[in-house]
N, C-alpha and C. Protein backbone atom coordinates (compact mmCIF):
# COMPACT_ATOMS: atom_id res chain seq x y z
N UNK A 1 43.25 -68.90 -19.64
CA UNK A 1 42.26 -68.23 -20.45
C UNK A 1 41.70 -67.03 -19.70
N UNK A 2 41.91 -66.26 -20.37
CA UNK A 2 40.80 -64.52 -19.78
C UNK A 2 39.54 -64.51 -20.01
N UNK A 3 38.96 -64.71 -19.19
CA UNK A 3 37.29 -64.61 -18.79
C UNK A 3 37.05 -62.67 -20.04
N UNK A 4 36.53 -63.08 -20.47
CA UNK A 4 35.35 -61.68 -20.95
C UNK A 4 34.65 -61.53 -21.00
N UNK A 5 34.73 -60.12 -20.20
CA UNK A 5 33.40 -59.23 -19.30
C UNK A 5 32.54 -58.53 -20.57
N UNK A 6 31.66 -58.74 -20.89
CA UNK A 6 30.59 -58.15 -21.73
C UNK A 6 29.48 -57.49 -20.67
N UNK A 7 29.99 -56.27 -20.59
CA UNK A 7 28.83 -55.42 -20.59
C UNK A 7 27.94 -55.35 -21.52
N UNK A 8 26.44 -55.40 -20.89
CA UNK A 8 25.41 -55.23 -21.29
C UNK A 8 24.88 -53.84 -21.26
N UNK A 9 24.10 -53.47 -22.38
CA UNK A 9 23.67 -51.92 -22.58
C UNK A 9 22.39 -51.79 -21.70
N UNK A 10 22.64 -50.55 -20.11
CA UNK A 10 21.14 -50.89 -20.19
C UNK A 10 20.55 -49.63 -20.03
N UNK A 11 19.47 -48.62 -20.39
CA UNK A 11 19.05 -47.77 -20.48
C UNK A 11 18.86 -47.09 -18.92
N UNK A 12 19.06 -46.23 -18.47
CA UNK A 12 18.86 -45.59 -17.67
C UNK A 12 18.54 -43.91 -17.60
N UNK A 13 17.81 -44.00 -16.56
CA UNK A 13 16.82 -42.17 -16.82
C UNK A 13 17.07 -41.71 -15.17
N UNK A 14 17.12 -40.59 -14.88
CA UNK A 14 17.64 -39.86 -14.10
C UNK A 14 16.92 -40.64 -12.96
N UNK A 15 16.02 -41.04 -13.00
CA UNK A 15 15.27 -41.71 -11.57
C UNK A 15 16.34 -42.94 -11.08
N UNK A 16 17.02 -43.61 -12.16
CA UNK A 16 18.05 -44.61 -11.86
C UNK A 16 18.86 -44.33 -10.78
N UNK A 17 19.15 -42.62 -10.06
CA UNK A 17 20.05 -42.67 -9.46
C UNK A 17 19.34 -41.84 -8.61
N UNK A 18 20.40 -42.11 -7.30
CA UNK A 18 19.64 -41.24 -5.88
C UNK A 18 20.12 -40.00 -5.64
N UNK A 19 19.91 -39.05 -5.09
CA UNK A 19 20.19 -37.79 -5.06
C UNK A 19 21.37 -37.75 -4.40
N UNK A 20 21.62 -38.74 -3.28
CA UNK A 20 23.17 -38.89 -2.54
C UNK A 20 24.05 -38.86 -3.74
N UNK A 21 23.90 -40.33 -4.33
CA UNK A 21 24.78 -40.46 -5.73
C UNK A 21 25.19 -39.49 -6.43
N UNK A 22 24.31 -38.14 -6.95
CA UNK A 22 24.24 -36.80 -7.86
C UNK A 22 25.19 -35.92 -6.85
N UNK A 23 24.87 -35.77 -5.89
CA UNK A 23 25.51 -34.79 -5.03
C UNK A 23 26.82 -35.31 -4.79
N UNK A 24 27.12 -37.34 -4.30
CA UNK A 24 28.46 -37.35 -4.69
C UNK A 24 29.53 -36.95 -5.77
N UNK A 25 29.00 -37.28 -6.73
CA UNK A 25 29.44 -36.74 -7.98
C UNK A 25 29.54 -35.73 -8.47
N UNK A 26 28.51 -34.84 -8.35
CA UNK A 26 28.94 -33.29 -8.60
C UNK A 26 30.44 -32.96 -7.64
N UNK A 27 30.23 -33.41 -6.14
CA UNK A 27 31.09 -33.28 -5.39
C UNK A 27 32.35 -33.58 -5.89
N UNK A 28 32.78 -34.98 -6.05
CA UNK A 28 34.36 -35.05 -6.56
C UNK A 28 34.61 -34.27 -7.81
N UNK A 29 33.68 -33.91 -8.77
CA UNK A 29 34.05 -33.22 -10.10
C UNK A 29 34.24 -32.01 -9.53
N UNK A 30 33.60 -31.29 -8.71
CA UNK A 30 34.21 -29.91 -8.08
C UNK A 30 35.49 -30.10 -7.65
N UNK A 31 35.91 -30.73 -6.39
CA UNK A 31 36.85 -31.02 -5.72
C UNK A 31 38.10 -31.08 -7.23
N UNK A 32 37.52 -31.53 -8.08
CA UNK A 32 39.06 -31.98 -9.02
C UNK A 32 39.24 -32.96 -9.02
N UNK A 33 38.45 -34.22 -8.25
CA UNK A 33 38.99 -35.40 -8.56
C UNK A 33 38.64 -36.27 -9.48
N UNK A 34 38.19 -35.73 -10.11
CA UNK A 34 37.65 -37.03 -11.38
C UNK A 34 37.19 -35.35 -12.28
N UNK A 35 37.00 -35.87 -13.53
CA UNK A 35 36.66 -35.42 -14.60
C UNK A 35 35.33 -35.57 -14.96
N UNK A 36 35.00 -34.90 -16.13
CA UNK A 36 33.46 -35.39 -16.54
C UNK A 36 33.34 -37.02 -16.63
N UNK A 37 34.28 -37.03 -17.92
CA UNK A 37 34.32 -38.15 -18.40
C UNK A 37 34.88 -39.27 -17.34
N UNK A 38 35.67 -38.62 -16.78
CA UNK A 38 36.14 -39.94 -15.47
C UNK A 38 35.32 -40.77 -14.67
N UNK A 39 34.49 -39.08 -14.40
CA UNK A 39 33.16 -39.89 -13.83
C UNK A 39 31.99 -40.34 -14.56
N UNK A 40 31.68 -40.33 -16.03
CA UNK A 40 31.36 -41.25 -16.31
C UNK A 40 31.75 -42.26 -15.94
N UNK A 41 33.12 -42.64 -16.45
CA UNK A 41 33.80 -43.98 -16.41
C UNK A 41 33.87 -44.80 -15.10
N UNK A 42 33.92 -43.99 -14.48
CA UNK A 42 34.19 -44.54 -12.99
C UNK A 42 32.55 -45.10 -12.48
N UNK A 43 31.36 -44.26 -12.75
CA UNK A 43 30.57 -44.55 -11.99
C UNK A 43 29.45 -45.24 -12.90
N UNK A 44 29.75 -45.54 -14.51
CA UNK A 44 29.05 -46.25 -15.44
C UNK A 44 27.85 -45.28 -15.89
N UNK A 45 28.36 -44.02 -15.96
CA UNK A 45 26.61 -43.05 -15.77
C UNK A 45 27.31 -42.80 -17.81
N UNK A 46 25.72 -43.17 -18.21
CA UNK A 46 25.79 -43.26 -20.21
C UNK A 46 25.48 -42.25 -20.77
N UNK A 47 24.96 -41.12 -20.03
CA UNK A 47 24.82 -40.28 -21.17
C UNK A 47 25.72 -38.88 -20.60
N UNK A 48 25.93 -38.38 -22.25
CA UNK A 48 27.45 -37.44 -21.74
C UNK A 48 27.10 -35.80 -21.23
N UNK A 49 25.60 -35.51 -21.00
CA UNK A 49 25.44 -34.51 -20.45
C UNK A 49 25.01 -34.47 -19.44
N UNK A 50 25.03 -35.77 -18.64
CA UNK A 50 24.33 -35.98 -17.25
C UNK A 50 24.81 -35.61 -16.56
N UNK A 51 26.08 -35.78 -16.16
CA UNK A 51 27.14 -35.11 -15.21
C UNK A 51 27.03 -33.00 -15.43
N UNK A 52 26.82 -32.96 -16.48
CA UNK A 52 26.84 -31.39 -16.16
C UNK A 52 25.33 -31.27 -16.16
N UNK A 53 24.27 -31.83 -16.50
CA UNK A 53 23.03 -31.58 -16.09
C UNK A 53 23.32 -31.32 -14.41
N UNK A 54 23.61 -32.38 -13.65
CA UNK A 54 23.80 -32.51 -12.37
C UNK A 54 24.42 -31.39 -11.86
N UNK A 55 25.87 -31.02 -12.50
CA UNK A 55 26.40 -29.92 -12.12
C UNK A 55 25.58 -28.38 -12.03
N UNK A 56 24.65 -28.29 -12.56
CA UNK A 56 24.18 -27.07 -12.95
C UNK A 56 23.33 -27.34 -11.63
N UNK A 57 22.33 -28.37 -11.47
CA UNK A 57 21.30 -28.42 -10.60
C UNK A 57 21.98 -28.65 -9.44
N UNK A 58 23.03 -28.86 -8.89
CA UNK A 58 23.56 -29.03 -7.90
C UNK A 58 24.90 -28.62 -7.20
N UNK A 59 24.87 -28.31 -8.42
CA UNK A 59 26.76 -27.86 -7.95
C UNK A 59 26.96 -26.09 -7.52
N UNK A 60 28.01 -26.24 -7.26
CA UNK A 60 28.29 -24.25 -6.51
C UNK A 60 28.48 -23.39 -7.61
N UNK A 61 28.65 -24.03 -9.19
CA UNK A 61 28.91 -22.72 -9.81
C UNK A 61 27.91 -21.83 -10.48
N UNK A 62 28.37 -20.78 -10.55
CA UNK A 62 27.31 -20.25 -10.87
C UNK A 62 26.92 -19.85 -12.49
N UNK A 63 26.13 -20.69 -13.24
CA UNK A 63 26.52 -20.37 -14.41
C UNK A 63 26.05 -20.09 -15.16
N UNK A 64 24.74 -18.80 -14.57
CA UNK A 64 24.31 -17.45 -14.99
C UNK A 64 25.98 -16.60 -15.75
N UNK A 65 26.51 -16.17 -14.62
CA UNK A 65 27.73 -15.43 -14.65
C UNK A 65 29.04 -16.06 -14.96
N UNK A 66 29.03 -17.18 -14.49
CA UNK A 66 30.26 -18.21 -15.29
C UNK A 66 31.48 -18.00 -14.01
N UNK A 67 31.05 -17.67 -13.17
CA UNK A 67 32.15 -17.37 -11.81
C UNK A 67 31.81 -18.63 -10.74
N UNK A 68 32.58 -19.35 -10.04
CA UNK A 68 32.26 -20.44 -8.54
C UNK A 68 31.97 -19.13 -8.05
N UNK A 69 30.68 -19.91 -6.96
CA UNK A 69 30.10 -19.00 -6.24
C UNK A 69 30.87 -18.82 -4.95
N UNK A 70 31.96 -19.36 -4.69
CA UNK A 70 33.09 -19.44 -3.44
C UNK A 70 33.99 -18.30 -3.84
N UNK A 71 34.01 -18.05 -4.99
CA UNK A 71 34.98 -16.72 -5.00
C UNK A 71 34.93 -15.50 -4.70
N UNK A 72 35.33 -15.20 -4.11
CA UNK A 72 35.22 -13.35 -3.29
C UNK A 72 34.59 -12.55 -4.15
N UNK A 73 33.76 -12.01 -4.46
CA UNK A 73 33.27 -10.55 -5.61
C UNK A 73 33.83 -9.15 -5.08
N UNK A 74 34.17 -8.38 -6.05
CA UNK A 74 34.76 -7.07 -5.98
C UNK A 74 33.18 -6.41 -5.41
N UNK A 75 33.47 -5.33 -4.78
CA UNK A 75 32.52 -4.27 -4.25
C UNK A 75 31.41 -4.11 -5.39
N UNK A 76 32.26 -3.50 -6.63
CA UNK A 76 31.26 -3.08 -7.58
C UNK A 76 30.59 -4.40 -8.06
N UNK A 77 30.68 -5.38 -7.90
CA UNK A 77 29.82 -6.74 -8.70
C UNK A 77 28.69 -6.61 -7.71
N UNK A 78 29.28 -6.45 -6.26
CA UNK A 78 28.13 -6.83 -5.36
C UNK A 78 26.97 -5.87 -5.09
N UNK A 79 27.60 -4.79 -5.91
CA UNK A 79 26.59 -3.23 -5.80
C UNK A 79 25.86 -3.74 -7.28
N UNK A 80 26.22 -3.66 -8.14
CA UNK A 80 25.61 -4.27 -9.64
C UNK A 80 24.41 -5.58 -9.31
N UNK A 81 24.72 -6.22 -8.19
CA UNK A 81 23.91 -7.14 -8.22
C UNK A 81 22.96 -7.51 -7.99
N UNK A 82 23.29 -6.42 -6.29
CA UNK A 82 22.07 -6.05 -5.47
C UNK A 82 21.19 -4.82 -6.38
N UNK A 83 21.58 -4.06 -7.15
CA UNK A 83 20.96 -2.96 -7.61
C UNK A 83 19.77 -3.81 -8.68
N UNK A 84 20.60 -4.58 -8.92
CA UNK A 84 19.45 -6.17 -10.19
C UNK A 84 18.29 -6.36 -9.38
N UNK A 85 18.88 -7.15 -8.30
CA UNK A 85 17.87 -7.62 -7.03
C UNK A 85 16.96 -6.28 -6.71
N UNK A 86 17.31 -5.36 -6.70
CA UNK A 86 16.47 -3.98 -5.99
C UNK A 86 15.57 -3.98 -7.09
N UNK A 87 15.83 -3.84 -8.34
CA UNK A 87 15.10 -3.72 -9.85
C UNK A 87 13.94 -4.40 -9.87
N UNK A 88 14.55 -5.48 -9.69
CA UNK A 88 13.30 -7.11 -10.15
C UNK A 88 12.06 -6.63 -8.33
N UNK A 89 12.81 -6.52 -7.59
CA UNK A 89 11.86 -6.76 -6.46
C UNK A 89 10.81 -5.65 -6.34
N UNK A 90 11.61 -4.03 -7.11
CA UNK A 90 10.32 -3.11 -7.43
C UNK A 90 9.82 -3.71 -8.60
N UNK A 91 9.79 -4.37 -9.75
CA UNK A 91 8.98 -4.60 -10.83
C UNK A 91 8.07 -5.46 -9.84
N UNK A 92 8.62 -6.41 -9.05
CA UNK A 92 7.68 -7.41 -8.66
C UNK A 92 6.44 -6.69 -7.66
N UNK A 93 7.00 -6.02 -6.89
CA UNK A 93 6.21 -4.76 -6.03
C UNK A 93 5.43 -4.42 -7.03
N UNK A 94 5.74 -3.49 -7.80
CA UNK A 94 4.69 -2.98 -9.01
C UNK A 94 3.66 -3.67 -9.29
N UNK A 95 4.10 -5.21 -9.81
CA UNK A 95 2.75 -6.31 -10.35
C UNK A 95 1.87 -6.49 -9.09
N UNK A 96 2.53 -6.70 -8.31
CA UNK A 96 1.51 -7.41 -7.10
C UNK A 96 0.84 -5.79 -6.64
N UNK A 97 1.15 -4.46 -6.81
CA UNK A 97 0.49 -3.28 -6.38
C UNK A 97 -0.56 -3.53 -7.34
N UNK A 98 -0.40 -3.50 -8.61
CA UNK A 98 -1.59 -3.48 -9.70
C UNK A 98 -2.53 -4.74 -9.55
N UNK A 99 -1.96 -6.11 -8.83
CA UNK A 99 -2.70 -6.95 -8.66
C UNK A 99 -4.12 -6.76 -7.50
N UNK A 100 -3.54 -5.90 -6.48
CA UNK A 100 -4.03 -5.79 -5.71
C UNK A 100 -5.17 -5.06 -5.94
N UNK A 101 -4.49 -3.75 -6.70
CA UNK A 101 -5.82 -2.95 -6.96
C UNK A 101 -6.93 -3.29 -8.23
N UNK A 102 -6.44 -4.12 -8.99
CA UNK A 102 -7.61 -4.88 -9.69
C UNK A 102 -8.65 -5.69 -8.62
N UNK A 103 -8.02 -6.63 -7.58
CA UNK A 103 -8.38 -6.92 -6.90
C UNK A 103 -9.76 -6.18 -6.13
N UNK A 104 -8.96 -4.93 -5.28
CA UNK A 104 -9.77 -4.53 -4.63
C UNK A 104 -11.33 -3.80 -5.82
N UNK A 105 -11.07 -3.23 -6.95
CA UNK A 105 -11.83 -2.72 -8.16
C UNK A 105 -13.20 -3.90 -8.24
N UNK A 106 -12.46 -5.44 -8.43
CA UNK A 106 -13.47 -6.48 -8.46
C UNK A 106 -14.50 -6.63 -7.72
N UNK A 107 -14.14 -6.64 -6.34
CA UNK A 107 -14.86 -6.27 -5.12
C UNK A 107 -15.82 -5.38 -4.57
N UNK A 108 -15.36 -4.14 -5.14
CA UNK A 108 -16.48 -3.17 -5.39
C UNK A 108 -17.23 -3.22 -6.75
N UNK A 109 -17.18 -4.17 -7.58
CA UNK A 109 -17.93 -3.93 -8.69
C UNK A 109 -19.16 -4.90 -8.23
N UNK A 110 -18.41 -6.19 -7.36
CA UNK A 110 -19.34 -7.47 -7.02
C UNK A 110 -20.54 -7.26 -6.23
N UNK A 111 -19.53 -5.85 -5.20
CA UNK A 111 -20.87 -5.98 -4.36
C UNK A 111 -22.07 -4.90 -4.97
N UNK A 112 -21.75 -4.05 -6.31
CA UNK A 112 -22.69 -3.14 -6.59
C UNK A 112 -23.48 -3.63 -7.59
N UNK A 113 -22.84 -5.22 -7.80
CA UNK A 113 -24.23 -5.99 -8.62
C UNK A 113 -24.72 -6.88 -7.49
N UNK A 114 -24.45 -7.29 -6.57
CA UNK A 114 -24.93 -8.17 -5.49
C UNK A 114 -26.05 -6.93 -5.18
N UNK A 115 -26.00 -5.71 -4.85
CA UNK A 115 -27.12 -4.37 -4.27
C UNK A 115 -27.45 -4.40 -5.39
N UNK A 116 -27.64 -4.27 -6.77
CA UNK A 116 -28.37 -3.83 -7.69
C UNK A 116 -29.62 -5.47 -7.76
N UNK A 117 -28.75 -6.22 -7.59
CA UNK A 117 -29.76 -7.55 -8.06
C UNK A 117 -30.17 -7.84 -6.80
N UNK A 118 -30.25 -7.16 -5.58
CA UNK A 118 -31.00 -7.70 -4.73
C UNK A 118 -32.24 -6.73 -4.62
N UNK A 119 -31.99 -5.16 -5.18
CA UNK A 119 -32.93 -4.43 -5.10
C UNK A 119 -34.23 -4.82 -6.51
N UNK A 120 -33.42 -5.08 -7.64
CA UNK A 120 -34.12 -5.48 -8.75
C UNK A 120 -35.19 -6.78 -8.44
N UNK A 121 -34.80 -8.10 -7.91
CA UNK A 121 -35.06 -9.53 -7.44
C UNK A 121 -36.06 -9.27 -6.44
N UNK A 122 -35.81 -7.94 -5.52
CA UNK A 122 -36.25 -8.25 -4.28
C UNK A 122 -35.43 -9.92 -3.38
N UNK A 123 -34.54 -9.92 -3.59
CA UNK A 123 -34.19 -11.38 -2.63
C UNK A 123 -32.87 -10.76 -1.96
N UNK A 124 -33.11 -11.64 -0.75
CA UNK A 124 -31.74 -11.00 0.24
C UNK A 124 -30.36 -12.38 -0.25
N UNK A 125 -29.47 -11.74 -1.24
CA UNK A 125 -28.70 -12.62 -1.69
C UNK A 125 -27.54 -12.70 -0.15
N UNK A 126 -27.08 -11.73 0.03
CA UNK A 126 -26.18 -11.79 1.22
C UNK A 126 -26.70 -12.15 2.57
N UNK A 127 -25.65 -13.14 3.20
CA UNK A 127 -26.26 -13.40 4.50
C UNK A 127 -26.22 -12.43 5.81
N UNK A 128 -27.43 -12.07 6.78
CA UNK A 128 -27.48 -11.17 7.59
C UNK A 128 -27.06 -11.42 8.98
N UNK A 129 -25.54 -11.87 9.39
CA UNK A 129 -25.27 -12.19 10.95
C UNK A 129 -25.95 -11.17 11.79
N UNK A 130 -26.46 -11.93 12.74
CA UNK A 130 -26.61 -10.75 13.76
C UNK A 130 -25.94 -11.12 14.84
N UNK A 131 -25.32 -9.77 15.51
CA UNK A 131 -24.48 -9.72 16.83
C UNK A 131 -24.45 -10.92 18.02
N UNK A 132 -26.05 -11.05 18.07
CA UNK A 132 -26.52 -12.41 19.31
C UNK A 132 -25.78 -13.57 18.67
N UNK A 133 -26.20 -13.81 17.14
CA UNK A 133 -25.35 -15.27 17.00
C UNK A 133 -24.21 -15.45 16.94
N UNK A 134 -23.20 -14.46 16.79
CA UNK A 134 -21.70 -14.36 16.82
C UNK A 134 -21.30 -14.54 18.35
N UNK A 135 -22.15 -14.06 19.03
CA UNK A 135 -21.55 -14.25 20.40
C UNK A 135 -21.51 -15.32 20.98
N UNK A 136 -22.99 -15.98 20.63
CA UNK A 136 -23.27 -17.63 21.26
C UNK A 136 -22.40 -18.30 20.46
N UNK A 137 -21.96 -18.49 19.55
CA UNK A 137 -21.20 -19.37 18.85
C UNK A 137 -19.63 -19.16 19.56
N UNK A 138 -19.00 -17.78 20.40
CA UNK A 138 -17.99 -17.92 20.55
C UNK A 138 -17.95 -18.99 22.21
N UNK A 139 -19.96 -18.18 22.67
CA UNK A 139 -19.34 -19.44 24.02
C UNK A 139 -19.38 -20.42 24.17
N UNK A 140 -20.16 -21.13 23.09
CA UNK A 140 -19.95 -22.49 22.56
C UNK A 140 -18.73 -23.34 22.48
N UNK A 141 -17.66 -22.66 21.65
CA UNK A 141 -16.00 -23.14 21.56
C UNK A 141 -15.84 -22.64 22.53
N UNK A 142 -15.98 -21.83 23.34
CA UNK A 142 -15.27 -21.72 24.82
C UNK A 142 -15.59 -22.69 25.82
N UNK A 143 -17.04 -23.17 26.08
CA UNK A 143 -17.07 -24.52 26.49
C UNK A 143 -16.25 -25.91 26.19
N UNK A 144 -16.44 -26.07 24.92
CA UNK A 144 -15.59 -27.34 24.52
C UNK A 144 -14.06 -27.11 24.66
């Protein structure tokens, strides 16, 4: 008599598996040795976009451009690419220049209501260091 194996259905979510496991698997599906579906089969994984979920988050290809990232690029791809990279990094320059100078704008607006409402209030909102206590405080940590 033949014993029958009944698999049982059991739900599993990406936490089910360890990152070794993902990286094995992306691994042999690169290499060529198993298939999508193989490796389903082989490694019991149920749902049929998991393996290329994995592939995307882990694997070498690149599939912005649809090229393995192991393959040599012609001159002009690598000038096209970097010229992308040069693009995005002045837009990004740009935002963070305008960030800055909002920035610095805030700063001078803060402190010309901090002077307006201290002259209006009469109250000293800002605190007044003086030179003597900056100094004793440094020979303080120089003791300890």
């Amino acid at each position: 008599m033949k014993e029958e194996i009944i698999k049982e259905y059991i739900k599993r979510s990406q936490k089910d598996y360890s990152m070794t496991f993902k990286l094995g698997v992306v691994h042999e599906v690169e290499r060529g040795h198993l298939s999508l579906k193989g490796a389903q089969r082989k490694y019991g994984i149920q749902g049929n976009a998991t393996v290329i979920n994995w592939l995307r988050k882990y694997g070498t290809f690149d599939w912005e451009n649809q090229t393995p990232s192991h393959m040599p690029k012609s001159q002009e791809q690598t000038i096209l690419e970097l010229e992308q990279k040069v693009k995005l990094l002045e837009k990004q320059k740009a935002f963070l220049e305008h960030q800055i100078d909002r920035a610095d704008r805030k700063a001078v607006l803060f402190d010309m209501m901090i002077d307006l409402a201290e002259k209006e209030f009469n109250i000293p909102i800002r605190k007044k260091c003086l030179p003597e206590q900056s100094t004793e405080a440094v020979k303080k940590e120089k003791k300890r």
